[in-house]
PDB file of N, CA and C in Angstrom:
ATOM      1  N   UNK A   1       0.829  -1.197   0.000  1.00  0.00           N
ATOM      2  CA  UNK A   1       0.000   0.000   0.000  1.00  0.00           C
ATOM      3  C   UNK A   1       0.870   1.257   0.000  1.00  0.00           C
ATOM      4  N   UNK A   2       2.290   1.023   0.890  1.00  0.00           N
ATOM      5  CA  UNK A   2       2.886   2.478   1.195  1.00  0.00           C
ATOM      6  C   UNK A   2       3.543   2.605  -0.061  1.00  0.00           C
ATOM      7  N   UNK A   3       3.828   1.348  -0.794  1.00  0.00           N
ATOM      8  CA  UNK A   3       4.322   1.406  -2.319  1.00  0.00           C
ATOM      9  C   UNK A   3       3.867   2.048  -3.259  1.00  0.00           C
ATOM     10  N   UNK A   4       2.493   2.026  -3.186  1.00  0.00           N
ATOM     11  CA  UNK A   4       1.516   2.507  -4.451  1.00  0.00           C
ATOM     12  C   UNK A   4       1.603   4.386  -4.413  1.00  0.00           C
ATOM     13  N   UNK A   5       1.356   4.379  -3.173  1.00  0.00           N
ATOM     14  CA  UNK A   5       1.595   5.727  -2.749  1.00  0.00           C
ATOM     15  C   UNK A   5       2.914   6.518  -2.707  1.00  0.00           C
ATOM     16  N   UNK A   6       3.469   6.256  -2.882  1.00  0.00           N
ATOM     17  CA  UNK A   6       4.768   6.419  -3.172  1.00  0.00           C
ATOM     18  C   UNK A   6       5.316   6.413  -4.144  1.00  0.00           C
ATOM     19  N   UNK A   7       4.748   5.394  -5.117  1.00  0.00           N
ATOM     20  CA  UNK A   7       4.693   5.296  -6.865  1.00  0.00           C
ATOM     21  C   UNK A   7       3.940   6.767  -7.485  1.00  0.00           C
ATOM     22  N   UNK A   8       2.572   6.779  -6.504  1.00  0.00           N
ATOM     23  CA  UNK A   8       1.708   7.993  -7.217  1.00  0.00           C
ATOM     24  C   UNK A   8       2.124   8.859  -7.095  1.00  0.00           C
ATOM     25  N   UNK A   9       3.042   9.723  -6.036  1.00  0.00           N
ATOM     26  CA  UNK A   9       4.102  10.480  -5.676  1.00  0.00           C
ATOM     27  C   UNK A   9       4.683  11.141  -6.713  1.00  0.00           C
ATOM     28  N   UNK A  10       5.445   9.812  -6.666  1.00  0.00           N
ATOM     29  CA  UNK A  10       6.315  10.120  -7.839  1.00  0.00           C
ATOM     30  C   UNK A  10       6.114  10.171  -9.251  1.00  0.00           C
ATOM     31  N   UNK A  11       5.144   9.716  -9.935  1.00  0.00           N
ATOM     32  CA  UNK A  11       4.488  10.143 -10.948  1.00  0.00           C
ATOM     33  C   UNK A  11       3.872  11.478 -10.912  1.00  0.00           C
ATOM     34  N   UNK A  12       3.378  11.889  -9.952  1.00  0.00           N
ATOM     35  CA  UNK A  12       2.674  13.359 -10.345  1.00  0.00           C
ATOM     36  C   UNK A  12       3.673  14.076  -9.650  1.00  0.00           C
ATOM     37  N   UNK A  13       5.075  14.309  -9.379  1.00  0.00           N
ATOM     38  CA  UNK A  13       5.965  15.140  -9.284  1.00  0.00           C
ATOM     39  C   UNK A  13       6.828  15.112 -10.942  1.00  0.00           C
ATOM     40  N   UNK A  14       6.924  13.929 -11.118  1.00  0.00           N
ATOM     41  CA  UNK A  14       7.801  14.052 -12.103  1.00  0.00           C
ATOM     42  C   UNK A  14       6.553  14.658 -13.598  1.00  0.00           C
ATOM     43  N   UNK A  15       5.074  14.005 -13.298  1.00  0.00           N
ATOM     44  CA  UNK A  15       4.291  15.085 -14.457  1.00  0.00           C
ATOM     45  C   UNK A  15       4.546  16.588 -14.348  1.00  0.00           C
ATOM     46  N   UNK A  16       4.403  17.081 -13.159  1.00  0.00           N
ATOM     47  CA  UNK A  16       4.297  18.547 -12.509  1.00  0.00           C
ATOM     48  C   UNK A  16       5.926  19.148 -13.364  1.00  0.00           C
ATOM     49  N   UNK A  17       6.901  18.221 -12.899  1.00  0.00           N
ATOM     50  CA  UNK A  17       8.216  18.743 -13.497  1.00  0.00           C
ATOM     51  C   UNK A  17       8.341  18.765 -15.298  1.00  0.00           C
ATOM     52  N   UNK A  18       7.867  17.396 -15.593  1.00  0.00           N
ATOM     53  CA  UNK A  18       7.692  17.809 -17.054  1.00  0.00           C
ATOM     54  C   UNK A  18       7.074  18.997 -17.215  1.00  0.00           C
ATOM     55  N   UNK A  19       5.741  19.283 -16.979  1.00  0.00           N
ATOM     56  CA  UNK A  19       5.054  20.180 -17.448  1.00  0.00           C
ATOM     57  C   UNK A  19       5.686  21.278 -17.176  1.00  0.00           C
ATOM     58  N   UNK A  20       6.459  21.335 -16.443  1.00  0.00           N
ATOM     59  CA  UNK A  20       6.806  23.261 -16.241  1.00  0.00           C
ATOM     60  C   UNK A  20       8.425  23.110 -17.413  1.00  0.00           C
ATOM     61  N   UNK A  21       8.802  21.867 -17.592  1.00  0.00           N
ATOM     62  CA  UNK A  21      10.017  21.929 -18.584  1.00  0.00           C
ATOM     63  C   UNK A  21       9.174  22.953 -19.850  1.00  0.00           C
ATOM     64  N   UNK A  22       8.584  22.154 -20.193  1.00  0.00           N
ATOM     65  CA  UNK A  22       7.407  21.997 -21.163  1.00  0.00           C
ATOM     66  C   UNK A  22       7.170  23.379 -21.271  1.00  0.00           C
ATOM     67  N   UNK A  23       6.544  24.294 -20.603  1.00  0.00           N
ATOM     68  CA  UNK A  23       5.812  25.749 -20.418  1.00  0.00           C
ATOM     69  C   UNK A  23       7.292  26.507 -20.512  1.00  0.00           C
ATOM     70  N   UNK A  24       8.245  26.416 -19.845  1.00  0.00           N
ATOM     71  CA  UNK A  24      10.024  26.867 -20.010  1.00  0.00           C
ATOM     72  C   UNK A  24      10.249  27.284 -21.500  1.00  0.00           C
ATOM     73  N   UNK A  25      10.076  25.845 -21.737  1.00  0.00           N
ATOM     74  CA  UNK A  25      10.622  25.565 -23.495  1.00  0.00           C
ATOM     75  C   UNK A  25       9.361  26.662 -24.547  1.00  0.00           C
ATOM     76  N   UNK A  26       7.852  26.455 -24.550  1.00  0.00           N
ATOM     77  CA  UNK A  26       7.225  27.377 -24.707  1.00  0.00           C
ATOM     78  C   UNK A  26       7.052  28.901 -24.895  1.00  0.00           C
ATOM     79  N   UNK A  27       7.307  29.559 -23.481  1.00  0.00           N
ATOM     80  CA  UNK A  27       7.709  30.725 -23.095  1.00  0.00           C
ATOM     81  C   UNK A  27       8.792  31.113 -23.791  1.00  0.00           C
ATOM     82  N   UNK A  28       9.879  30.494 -24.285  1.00  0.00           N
ATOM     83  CA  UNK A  28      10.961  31.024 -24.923  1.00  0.00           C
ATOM     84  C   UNK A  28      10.574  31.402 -26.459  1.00  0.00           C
ATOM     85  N   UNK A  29       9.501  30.502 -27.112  1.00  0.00           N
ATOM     86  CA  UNK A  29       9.142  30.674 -28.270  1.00  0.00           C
ATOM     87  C   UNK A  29       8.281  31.997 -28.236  1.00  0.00           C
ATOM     88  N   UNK A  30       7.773  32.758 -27.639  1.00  0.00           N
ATOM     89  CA  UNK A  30       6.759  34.088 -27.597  1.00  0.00           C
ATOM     90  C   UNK A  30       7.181  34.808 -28.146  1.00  0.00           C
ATOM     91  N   UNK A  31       7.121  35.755 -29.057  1.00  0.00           N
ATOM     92  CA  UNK A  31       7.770  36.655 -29.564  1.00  0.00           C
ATOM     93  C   UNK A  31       6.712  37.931 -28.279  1.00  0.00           C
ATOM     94  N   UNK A  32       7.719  38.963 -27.859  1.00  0.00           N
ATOM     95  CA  UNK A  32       6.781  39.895 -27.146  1.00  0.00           C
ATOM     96  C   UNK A  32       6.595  40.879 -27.690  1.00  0.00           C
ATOM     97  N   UNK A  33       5.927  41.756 -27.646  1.00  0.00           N
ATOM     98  CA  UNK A  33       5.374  42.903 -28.555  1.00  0.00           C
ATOM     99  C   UNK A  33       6.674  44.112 -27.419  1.00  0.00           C
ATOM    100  N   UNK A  34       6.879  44.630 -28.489  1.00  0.00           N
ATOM    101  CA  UNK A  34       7.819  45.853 -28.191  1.00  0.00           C
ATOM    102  C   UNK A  34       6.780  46.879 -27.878  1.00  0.00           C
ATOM    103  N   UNK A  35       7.433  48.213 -27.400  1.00  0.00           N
ATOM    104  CA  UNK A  35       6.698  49.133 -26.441  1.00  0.00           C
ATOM    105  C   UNK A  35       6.162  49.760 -27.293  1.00  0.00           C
ATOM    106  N   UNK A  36       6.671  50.651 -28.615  1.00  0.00           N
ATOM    107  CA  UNK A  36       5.596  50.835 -29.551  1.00  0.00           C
ATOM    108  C   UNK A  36       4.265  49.901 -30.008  1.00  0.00           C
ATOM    109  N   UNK A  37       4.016  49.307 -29.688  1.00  0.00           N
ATOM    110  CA  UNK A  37       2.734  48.300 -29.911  1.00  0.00           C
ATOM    111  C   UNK A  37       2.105  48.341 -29.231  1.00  0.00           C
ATOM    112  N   UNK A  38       2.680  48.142 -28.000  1.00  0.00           N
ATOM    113  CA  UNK A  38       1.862  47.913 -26.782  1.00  0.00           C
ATOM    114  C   UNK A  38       1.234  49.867 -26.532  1.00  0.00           C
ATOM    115  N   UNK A  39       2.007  50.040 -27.018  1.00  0.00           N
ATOM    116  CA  UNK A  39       1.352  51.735 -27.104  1.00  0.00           C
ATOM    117  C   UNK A  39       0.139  52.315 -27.544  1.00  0.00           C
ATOM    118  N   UNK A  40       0.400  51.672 -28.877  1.00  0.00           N
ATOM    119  CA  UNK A  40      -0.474  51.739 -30.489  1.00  0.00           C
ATOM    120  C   UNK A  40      -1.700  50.812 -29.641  1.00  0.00           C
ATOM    121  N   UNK A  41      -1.868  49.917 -29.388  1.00  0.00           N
ATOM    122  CA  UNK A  41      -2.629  49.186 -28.989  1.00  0.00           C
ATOM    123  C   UNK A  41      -3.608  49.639 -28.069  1.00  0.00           C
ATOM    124  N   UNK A  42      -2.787  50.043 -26.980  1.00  0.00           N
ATOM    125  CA  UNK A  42      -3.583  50.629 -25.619  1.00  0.00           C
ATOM    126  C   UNK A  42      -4.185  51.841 -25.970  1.00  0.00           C
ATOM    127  N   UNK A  43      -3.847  52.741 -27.151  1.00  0.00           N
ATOM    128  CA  UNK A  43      -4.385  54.003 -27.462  1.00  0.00           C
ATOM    129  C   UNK A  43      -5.973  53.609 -28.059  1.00  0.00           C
ATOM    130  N   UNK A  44      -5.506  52.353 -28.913  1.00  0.00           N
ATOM    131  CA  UNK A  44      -6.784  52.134 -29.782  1.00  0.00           C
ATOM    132  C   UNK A  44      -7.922  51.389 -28.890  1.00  0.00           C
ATOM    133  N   UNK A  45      -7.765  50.847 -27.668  1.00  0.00           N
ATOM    134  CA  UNK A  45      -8.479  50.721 -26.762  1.00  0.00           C
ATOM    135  C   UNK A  45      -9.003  51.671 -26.066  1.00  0.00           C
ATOM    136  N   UNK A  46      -8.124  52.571 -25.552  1.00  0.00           N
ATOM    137  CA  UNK A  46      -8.988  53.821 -24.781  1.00  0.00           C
ATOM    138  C   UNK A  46      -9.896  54.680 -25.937  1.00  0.00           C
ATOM    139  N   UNK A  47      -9.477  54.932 -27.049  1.00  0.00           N
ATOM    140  CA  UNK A  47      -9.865  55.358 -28.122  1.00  0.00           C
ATOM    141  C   UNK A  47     -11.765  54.893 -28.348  1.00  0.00           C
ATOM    142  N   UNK A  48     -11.231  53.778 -28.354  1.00  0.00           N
ATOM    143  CA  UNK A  48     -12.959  52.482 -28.787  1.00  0.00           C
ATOM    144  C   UNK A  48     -13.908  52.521 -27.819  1.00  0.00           C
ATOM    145  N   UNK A  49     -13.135  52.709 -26.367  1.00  0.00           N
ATOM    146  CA  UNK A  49     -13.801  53.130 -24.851  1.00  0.00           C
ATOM    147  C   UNK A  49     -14.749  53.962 -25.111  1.00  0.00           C
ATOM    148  N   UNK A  50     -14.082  55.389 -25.679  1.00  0.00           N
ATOM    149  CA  UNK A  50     -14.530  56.623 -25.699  1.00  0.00           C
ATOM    150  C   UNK A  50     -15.875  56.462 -26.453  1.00  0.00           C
ATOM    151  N   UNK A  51     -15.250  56.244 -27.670  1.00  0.00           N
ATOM    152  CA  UNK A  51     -16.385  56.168 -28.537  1.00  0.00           C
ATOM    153  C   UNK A  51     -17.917  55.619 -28.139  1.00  0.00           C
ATOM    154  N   UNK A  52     -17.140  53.864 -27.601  1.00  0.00           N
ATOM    155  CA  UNK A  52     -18.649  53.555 -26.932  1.00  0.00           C
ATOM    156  C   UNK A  52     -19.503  54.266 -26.127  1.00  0.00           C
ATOM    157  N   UNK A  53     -18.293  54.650 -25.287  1.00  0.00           N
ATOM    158  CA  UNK A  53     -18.965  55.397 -23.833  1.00  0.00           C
ATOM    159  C   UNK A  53     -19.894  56.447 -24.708  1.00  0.00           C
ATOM    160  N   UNK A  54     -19.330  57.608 -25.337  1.00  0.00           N
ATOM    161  CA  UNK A  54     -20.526  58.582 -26.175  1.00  0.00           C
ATOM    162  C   UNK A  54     -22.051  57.940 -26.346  1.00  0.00           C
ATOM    163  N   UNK A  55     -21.644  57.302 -27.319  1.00  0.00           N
ATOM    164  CA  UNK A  55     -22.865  56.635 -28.006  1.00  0.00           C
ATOM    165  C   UNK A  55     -23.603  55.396 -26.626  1.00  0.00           C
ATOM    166  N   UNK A  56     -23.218  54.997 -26.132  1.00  0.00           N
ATOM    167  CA  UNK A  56     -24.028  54.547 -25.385  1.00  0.00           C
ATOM    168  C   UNK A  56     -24.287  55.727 -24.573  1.00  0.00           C
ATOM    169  N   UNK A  57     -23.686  56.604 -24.080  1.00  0.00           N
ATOM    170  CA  UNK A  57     -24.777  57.631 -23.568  1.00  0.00           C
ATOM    171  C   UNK A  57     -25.720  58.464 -24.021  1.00  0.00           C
ATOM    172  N   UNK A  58     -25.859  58.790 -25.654  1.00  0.00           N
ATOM    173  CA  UNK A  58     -26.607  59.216 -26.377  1.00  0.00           C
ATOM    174  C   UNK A  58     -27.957  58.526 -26.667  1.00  0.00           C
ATOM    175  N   UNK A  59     -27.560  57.162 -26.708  1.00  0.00           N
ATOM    176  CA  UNK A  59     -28.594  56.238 -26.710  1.00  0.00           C
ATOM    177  C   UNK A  59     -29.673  56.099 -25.602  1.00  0.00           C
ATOM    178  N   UNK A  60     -28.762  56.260 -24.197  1.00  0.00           N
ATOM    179  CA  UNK A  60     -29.918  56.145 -23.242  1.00  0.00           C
ATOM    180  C   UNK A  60     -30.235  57.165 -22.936  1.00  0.00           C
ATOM    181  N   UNK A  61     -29.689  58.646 -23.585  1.00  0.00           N
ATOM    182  CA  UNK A  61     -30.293  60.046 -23.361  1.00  0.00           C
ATOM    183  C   UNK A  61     -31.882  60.031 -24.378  1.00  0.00           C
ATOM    184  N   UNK A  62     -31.337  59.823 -25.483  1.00  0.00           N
ATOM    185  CA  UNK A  62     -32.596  59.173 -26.260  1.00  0.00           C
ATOM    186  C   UNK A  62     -33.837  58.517 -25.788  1.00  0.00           C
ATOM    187  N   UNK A  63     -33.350  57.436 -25.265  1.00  0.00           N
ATOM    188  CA  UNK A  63     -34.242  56.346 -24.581  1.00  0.00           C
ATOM    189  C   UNK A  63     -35.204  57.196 -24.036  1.00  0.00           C
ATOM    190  N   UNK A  64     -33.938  57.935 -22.596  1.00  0.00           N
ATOM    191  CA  UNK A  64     -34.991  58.265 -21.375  1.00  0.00           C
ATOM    192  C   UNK A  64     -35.766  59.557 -21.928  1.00  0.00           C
ATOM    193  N   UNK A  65     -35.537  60.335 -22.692  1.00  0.00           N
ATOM    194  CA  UNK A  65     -36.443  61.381 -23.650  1.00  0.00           C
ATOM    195  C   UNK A  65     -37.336  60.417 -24.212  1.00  0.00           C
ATOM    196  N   UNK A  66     -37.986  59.628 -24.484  1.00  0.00           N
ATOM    197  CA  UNK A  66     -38.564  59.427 -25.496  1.00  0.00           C
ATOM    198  C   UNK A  66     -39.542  58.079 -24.603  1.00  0.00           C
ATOM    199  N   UNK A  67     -38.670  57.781 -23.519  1.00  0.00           N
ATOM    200  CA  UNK A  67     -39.505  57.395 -22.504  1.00  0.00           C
ATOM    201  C   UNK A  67     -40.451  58.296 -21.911  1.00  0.00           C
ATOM    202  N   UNK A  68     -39.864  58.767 -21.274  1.00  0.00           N
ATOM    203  CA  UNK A  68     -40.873  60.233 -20.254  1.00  0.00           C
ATOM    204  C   UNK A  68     -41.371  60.637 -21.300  1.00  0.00           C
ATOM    205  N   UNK A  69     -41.599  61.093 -23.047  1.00  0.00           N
ATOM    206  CA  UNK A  69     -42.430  61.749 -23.213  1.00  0.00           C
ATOM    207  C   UNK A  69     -43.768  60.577 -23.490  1.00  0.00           C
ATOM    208  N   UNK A  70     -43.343  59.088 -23.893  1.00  0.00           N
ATOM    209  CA  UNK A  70     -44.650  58.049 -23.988  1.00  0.00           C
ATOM    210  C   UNK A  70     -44.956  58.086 -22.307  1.00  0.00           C
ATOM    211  N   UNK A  71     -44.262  58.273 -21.290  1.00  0.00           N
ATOM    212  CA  UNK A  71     -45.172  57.894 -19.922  1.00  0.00           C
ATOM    213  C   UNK A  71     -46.095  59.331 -19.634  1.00  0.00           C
ATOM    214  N   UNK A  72     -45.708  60.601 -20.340  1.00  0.00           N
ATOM    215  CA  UNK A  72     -46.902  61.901 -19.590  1.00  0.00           C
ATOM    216  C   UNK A  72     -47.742  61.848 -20.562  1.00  0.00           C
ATOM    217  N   UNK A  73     -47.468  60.871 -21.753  1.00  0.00           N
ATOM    218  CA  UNK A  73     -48.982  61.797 -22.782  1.00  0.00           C
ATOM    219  C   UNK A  73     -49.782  60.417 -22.292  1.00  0.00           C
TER     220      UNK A  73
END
């Protein structure tokens, strides 16, 4: 019994160790985006933010106009 357990041990240490060889070897293949990109990128996100943010507030300025005037007539 203390065998088996001891077998299972050691199989899921030595999986655990493969796998991080594994993710090592991986990680080296990434190419990373240089700081101009990551620049360009983050601009065009806050950028798309904006935009939404507008228009979804135009939309529910709309809404709530056009609500309140169907709830008083």
């Amino acid at each position: 019994m203390l065998e088996r357990i001891k077998d299972s041990v050691t199989e899921a240490w030595d999986a655990t160790a493969r796998f991080l060889r594994e993710v090592r070897g991986e990680i080296r293949k990434v190419t990373w985006p240089q700081k101009k990109e990551i620049i360009g990128s983050t601009v065009v996100v806050i950028v798309s933010v904006g935009i939404m943010a507008i228009f979804l507030g135009l939309v529910d300025l709309v809404l709530q106009n056009l609500l309140t005037y169907v709830i008083k007539k």
